[in-house]
C-alpha atoms as a PDB file:
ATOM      1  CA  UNK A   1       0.000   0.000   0.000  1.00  0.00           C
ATOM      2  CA  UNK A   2       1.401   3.565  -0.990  1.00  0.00           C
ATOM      3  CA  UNK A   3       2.284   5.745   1.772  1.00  0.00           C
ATOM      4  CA  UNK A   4      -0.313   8.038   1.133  1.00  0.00           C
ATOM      5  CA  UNK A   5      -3.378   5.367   1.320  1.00  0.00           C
ATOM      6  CA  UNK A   6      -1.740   4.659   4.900  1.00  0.00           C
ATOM      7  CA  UNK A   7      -2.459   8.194   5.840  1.00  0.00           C
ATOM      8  CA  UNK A   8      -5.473   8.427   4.722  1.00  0.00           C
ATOM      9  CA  UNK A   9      -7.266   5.346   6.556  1.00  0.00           C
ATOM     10  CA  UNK A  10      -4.851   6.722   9.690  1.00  0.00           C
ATOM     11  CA  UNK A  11      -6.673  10.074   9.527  1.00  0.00           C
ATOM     12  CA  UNK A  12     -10.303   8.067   9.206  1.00  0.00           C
ATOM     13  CA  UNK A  13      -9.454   6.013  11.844  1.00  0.00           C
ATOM     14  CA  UNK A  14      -8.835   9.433  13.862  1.00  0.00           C
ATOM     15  CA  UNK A  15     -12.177  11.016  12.870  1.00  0.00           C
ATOM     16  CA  UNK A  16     -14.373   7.504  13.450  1.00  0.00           C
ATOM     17  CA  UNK A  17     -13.083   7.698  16.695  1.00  0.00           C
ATOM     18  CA  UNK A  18     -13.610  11.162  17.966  1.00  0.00           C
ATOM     19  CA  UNK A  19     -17.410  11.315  16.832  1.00  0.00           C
ATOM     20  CA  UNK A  20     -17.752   7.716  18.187  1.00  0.00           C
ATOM     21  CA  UNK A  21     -16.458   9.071  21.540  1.00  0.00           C
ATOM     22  CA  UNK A  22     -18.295  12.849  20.857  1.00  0.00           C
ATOM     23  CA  UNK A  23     -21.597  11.936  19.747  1.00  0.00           C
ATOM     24  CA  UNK A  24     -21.860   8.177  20.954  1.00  0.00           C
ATOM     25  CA  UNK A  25     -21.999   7.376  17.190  1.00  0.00           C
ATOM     26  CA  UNK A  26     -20.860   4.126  15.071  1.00  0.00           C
ATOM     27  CA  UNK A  27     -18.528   5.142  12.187  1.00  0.00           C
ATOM     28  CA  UNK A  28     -20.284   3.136   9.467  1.00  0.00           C
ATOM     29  CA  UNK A  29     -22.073   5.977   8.376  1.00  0.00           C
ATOM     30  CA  UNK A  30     -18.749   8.085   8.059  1.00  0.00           C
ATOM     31  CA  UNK A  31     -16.542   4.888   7.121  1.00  0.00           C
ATOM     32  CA  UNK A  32     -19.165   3.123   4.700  1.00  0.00           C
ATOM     33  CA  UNK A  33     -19.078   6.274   2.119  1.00  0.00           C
ATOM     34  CA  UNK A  34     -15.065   7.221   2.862  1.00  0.00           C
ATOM     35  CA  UNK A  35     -14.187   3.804   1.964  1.00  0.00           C
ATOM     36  CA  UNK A  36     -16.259   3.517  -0.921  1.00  0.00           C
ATOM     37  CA  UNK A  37     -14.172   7.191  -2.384  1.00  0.00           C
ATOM     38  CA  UNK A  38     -10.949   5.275  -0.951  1.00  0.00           C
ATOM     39  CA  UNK A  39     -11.744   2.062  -2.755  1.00  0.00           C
ATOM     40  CA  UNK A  40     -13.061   3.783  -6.375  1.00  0.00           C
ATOM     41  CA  UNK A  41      -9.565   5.765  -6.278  1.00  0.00           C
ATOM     42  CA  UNK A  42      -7.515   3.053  -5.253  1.00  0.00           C
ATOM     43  CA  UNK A  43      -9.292   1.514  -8.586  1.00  0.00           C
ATOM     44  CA  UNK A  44     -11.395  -1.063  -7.215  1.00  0.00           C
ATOM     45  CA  UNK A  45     -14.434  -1.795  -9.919  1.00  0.00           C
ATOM     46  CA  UNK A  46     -17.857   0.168  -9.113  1.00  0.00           C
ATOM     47  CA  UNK A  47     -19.671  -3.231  -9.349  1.00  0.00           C
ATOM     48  CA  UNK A  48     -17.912  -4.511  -6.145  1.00  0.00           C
ATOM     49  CA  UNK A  49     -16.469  -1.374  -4.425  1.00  0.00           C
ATOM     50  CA  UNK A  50     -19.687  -0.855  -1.510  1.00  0.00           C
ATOM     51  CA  UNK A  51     -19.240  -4.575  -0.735  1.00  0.00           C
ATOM     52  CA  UNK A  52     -15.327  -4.193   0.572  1.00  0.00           C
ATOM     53  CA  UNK A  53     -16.355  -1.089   2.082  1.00  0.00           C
ATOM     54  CA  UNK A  54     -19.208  -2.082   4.132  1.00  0.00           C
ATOM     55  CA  UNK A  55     -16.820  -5.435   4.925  1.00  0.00           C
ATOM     56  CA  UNK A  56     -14.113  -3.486   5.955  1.00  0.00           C
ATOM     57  CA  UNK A  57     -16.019  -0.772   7.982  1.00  0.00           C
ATOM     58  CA  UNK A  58     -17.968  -4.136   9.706  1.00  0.00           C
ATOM     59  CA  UNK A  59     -14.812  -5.329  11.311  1.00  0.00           C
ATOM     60  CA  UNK A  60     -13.440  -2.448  12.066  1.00  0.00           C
ATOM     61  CA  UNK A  61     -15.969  -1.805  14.558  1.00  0.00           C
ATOM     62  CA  UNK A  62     -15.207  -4.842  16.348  1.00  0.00           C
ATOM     63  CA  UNK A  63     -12.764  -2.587  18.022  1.00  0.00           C
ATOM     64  CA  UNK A  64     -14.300   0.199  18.675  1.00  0.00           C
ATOM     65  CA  UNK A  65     -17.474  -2.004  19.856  1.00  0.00           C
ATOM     66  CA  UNK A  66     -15.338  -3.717  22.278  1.00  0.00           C
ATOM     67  CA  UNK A  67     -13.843  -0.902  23.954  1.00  0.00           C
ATOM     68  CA  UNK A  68     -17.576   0.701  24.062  1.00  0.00           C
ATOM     69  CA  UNK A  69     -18.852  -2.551  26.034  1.00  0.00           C
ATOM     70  CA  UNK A  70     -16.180  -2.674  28.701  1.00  0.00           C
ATOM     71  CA  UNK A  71     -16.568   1.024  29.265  1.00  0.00           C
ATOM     72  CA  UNK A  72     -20.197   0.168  29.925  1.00  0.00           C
ATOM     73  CA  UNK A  73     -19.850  -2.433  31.768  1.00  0.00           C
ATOM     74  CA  UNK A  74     -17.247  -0.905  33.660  1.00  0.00           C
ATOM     75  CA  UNK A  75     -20.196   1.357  34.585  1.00  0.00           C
ATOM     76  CA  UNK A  76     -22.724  -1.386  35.549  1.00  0.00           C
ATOM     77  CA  UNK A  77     -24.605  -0.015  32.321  1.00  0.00           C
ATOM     78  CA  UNK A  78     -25.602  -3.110  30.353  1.00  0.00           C
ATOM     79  CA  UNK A  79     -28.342  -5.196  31.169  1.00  0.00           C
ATOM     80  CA  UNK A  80     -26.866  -8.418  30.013  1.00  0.00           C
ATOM     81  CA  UNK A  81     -30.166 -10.900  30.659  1.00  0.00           C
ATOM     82  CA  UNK A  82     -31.333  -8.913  27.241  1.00  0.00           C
ATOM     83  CA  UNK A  83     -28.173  -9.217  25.532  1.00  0.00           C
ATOM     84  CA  UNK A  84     -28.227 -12.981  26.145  1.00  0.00           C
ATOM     85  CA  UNK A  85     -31.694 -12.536  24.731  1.00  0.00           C
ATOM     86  CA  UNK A  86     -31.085 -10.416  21.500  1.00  0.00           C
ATOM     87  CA  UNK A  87     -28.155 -12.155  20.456  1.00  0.00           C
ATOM     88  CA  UNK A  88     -29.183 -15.379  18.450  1.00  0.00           C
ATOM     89  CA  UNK A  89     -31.687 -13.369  16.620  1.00  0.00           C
ATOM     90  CA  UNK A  90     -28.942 -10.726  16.245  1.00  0.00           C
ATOM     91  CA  UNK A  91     -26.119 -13.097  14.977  1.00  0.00           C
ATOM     92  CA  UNK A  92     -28.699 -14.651  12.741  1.00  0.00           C
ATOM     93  CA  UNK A  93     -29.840 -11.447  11.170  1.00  0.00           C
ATOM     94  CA  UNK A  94     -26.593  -9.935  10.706  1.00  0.00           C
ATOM     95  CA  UNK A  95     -25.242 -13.370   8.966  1.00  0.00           C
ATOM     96  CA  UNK A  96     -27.855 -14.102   6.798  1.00  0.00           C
ATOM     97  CA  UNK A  97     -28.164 -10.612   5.496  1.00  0.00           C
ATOM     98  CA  UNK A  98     -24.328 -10.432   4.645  1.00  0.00           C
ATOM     99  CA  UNK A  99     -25.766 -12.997   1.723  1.00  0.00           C
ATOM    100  CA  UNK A 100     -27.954 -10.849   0.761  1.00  0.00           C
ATOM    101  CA  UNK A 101     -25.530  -7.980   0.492  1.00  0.00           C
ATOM    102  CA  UNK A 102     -23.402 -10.160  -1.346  1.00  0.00           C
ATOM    103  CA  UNK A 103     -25.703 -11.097  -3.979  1.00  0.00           C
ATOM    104  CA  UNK A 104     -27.032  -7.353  -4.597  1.00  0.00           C
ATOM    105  CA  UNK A 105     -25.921  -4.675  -7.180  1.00  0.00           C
ATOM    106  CA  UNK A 106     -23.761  -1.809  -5.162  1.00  0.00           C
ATOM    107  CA  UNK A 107     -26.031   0.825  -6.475  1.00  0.00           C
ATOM    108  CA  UNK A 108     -29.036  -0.906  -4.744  1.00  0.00           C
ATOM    109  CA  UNK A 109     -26.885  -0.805  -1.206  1.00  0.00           C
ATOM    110  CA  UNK A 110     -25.887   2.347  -1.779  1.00  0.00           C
ATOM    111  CA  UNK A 111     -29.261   3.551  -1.984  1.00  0.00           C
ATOM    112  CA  UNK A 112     -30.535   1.356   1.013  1.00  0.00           C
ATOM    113  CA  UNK A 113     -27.429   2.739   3.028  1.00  0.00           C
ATOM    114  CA  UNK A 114     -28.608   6.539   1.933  1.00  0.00           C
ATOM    115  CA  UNK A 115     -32.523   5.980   2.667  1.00  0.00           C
ATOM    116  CA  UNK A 116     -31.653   4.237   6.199  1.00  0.00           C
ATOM    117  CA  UNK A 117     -28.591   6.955   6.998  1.00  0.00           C
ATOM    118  CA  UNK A 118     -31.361   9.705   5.778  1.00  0.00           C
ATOM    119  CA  UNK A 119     -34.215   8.909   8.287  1.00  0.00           C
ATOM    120  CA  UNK A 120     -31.182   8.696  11.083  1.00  0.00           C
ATOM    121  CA  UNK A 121     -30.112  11.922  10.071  1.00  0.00           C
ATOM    122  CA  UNK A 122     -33.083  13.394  10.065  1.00  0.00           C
ATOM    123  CA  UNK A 123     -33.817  11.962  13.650  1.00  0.00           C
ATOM    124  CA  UNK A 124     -30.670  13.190  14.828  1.00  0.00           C
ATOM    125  CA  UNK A 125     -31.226  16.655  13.626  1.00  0.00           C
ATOM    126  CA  UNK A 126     -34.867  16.817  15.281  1.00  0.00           C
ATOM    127  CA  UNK A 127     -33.630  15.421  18.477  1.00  0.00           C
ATOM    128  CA  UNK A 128     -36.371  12.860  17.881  1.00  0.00           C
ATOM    129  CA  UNK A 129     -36.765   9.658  21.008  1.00  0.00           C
ATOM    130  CA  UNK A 130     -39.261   7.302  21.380  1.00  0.00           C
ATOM    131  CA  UNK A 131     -41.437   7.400  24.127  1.00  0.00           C
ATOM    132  CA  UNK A 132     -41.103   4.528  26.794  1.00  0.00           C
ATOM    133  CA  UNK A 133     -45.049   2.803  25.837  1.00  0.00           C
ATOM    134  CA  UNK A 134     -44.977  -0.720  27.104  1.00  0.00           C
ATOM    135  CA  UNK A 135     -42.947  -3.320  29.208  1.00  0.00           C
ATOM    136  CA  UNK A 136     -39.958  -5.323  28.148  1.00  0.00           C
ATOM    137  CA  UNK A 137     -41.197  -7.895  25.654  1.00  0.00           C
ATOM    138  CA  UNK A 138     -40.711 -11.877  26.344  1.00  0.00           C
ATOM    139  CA  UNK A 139     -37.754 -13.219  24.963  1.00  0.00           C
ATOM    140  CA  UNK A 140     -39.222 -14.263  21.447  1.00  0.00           C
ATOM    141  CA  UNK A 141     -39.964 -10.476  21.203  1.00  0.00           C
ATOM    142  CA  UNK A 142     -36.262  -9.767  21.384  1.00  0.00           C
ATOM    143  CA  UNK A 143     -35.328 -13.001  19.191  1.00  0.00           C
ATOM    144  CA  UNK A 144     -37.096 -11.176  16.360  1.00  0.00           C
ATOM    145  CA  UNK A 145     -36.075  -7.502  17.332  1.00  0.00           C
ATOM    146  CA  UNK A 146     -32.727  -8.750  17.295  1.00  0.00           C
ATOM    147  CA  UNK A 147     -32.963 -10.409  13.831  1.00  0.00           C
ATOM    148  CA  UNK A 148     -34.162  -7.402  12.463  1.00  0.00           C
ATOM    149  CA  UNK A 149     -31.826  -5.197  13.903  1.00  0.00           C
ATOM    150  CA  UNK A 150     -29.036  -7.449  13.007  1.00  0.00           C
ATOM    151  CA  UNK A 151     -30.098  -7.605   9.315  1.00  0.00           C
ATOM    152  CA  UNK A 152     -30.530  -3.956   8.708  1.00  0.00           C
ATOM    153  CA  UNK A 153     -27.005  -3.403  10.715  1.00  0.00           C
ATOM    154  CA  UNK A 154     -25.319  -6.000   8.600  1.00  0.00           C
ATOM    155  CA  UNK A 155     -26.559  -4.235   4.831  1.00  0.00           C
ATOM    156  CA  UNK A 156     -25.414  -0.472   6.091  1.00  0.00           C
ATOM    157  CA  UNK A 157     -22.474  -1.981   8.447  1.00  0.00           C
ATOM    158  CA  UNK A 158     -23.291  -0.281  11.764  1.00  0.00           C
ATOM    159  CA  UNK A 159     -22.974  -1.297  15.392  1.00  0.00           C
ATOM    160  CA  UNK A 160     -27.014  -1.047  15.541  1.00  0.00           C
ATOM    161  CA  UNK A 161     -26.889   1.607  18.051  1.00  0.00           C
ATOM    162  CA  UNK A 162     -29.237   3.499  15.707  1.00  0.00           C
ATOM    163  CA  UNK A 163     -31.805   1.011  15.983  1.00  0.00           C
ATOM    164  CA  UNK A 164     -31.392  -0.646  19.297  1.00  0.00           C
ATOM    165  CA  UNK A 165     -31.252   2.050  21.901  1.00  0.00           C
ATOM    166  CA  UNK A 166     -34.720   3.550  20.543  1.00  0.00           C
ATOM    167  CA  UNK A 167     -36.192   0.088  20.505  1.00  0.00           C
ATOM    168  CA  UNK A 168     -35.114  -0.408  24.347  1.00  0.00           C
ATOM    169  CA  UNK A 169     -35.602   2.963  25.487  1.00  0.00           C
ATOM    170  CA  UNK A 170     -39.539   2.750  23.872  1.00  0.00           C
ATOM    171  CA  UNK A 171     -39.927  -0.545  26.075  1.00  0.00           C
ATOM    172  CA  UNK A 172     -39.370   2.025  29.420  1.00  0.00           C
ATOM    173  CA  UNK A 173     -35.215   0.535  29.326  1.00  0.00           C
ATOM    174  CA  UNK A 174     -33.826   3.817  31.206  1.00  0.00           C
ATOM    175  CA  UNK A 175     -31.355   5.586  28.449  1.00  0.00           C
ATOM    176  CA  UNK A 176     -28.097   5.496  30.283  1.00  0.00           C
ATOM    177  CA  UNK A 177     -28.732   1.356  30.113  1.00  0.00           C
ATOM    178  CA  UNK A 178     -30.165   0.794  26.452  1.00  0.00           C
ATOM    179  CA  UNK A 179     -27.079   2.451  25.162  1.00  0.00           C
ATOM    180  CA  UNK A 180     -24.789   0.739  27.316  1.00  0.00           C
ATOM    181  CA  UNK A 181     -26.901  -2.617  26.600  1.00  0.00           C
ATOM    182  CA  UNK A 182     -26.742  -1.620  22.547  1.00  0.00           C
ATOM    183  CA  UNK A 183     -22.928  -1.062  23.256  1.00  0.00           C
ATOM    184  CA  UNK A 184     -22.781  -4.732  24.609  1.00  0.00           C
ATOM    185  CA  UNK A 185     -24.979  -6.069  21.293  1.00  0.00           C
ATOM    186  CA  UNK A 186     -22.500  -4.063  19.010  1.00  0.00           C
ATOM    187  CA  UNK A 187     -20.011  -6.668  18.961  1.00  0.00           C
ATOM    188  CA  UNK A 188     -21.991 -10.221  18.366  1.00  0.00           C
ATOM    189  CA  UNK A 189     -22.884  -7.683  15.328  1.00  0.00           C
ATOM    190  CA  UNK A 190     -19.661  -6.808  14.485  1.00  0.00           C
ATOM    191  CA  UNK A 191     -18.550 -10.681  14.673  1.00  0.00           C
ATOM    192  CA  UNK A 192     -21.302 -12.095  12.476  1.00  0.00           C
ATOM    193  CA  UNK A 193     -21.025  -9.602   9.931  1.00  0.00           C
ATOM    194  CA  UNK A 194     -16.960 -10.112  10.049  1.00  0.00           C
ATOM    195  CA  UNK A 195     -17.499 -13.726   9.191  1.00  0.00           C
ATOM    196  CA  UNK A 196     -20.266 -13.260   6.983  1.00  0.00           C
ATOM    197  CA  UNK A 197     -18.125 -10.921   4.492  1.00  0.00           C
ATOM    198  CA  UNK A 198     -15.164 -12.737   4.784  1.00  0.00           C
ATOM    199  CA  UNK A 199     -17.473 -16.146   3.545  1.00  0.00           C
ATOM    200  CA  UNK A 200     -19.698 -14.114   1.172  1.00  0.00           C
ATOM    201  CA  UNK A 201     -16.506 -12.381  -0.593  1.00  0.00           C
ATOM    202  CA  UNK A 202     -14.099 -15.860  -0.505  1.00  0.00           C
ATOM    203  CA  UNK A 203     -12.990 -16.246  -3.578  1.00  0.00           C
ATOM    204  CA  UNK A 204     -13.523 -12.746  -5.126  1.00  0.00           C
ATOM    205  CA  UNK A 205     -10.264 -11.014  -6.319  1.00  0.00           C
ATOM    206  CA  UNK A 206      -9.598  -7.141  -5.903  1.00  0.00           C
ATOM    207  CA  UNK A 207      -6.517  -6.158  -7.535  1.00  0.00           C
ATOM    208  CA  UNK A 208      -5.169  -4.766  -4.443  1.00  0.00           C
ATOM    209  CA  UNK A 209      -3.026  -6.943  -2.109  1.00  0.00           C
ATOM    210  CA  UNK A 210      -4.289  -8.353   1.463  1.00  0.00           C
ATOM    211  CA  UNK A 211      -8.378  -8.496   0.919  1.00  0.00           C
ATOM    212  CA  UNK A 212     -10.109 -11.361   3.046  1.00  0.00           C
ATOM    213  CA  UNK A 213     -13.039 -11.840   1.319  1.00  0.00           C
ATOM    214  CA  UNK A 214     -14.877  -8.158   1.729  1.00  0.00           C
ATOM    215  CA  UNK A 215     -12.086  -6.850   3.617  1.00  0.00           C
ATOM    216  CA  UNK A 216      -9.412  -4.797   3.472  1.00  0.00           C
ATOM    217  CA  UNK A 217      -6.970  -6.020   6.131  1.00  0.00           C
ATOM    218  CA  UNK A 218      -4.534  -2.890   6.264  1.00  0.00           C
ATOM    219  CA  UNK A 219      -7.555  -0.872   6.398  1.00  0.00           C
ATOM    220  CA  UNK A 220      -9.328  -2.213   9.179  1.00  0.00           C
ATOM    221  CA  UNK A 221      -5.854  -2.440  10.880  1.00  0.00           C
ATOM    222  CA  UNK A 222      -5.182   1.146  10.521  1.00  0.00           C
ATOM    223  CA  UNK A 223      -8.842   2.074  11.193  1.00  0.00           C
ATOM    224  CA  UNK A 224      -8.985   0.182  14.525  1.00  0.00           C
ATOM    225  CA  UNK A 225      -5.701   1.579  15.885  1.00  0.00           C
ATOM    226  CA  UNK A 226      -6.254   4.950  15.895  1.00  0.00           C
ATOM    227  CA  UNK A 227     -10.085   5.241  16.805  1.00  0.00           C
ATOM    228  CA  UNK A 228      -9.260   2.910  19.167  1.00  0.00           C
ATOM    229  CA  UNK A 229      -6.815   5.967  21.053  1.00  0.00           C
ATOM    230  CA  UNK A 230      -8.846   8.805  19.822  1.00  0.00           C
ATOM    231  CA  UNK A 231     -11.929   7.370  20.909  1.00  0.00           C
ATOM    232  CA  UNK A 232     -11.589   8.993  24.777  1.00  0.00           C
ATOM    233  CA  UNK A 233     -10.247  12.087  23.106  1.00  0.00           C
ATOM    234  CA  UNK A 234     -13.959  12.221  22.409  1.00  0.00           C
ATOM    235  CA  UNK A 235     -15.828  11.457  24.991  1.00  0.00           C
ATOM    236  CA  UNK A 236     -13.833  14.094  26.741  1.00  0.00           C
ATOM    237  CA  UNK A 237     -14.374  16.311  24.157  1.00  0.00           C
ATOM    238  CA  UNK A 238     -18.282  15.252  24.910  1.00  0.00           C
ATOM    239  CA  UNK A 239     -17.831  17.264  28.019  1.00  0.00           C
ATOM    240  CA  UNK A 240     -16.750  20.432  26.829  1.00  0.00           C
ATOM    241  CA  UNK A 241     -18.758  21.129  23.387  1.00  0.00           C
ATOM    242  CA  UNK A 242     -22.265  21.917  22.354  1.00  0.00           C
ATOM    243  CA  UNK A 243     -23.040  17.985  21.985  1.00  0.00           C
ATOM    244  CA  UNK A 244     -26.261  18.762  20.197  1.00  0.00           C
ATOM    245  CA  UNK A 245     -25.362  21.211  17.991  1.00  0.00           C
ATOM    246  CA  UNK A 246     -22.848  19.096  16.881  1.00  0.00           C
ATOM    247  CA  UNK A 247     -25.292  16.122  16.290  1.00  0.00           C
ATOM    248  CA  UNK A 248     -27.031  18.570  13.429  1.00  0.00           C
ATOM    249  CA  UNK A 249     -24.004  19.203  11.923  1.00  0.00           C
ATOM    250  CA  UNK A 250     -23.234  15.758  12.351  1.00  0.00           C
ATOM    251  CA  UNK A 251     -26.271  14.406  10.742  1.00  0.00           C
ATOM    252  CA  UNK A 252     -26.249  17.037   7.759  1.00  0.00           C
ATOM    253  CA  UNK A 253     -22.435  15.516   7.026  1.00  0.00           C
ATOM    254  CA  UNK A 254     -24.479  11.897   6.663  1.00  0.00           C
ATOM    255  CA  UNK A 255     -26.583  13.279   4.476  1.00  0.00           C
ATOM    256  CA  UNK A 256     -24.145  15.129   2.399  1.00  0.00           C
ATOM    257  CA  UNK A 257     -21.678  11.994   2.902  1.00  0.00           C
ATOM    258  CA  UNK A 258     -24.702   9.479   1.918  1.00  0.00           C
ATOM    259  CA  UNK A 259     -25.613  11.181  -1.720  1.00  0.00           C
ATOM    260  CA  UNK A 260     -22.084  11.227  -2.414  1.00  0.00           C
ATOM    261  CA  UNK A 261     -21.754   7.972  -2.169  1.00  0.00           C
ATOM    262  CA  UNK A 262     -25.025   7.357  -3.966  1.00  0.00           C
ATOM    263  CA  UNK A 263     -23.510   9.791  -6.927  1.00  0.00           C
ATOM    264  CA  UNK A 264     -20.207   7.933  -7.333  1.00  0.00           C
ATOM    265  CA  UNK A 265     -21.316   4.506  -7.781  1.00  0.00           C
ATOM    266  CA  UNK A 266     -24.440   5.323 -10.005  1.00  0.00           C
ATOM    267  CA  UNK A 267     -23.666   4.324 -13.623  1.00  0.00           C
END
């Protein structure tokens, strides 16, 4: 890899990691359409260029994921009777849909990665939360949240934060604990979609060096190191800066970020 690639996945390893710490945010929606510009300038073909970026962005966040849960748990804030619940339907949501992915045109991701990031954003920039309207459901109930969840997290290449924590916090799961519980679910995510991209890409050749199915290995590598240290740059960051303003800002970027995407791989 040229010197100047290494840089650049350095420098988006830097950024994933601040707004993860910042804004409590996943960086699949800033690493899925980065990687995809990386990728189509490195000269990887359109037809297979979203598939090694949502790969690659799903195992980096095995890092990131991990550090989140033992911070949480550090802080007695995950509720791990519903992760032990969730997480069959959520490894068998996020697996199966990595087939899915694999089988489907990169235009048609990218546009179900920009529709999904779009009605985040636009829930981010209204401040919108569910209100707490019912009890925790039986553990069926979470067998088939979590397959959801799992599926929609594997085909965009988040952590599910996005779609977990409101799901918790609307059956009366006190905040603080549905994100640290969603932190906790992040990485049998993370590990099921790792495996699923590595089987779903085996065999597929890139003509770049060190791919793993639908991952880049010195990516994720370089990725994972330095959100991993610039991660509590973040969250102290989190203490000193207008935390929602930033979340509009943030969520016009995924916008912005998510129709560029859409743009460059539409042909």
């Amino acid at each position: 890899m040229d010197f100047q690639w290494v840089i650049v996945f350095l420098a988006l390893g830097a950024i994933v990691g601040i707004m993860a710490g910042l804004l409590g945010i996943g960086g699949g929606g800033i690493m899925v359409p980065a990687l995809t510009a990386i990728f189509l300038a490195m000269g990887i073909p359109v037809e297979k260029v979203v598939h090694l970026a949502l790969g690659t962005s799903m195992t980096s966040i095995i890092m990131t994921s991990l550090a989140s849960l033992r911070a949480h748990h550090a802080r007695n804030g995950v509720i791990w009777d519903i992760v032990k619940r969730m997480s069959p339907g959520i490894i068998l949501g996020t697996f199966l849909a990595t087939y899915l992915a694999a089988y489907m045109n990169s235009l048609y991701l990218a546009i179900f990665f920009s529709a999904f990031m779009a009605i985040v954003s636009i829930q981010m920039f209204l401040n919108k939360k569910p209100k707490p309207a019912r009890q925790l459901t039986g553990s069926k109930g979470l067998f088939l949240a979590g397959t959801g969840i799992g599926a929609i997290s594997a085909l965009v290449s988040i952590g599910g934060g996005s779609l977990t924590v409101p799901y918790l916090s609307w059956q009366n799961i006190d905040l603080k604990k549905a994100i640290g519980t969603s932190a906790a679910i992040g990485l049998p995510i993370a590990l099921a979609g790792t495996l699923g991209y590595i089987l779903n890409g085996w065999g597929i050749s890139y003509h770049i060096r060190y791919t793993l199915g639908f991952i880049y290995l010195p990516g994720v590598i370089l990725i994972s190191v330095l959100s991993f240290f610039t991660a509590p740059i973040g969250a102290q960051l989190a203490h000193k800066l207008p935390v929602d303003i930033l979340k509009r800002i943030f969520a016009l970027l995924l916008i912005i970020l998510s129709i560029k995407m859409l743009l460059s791989v539409w042909h």
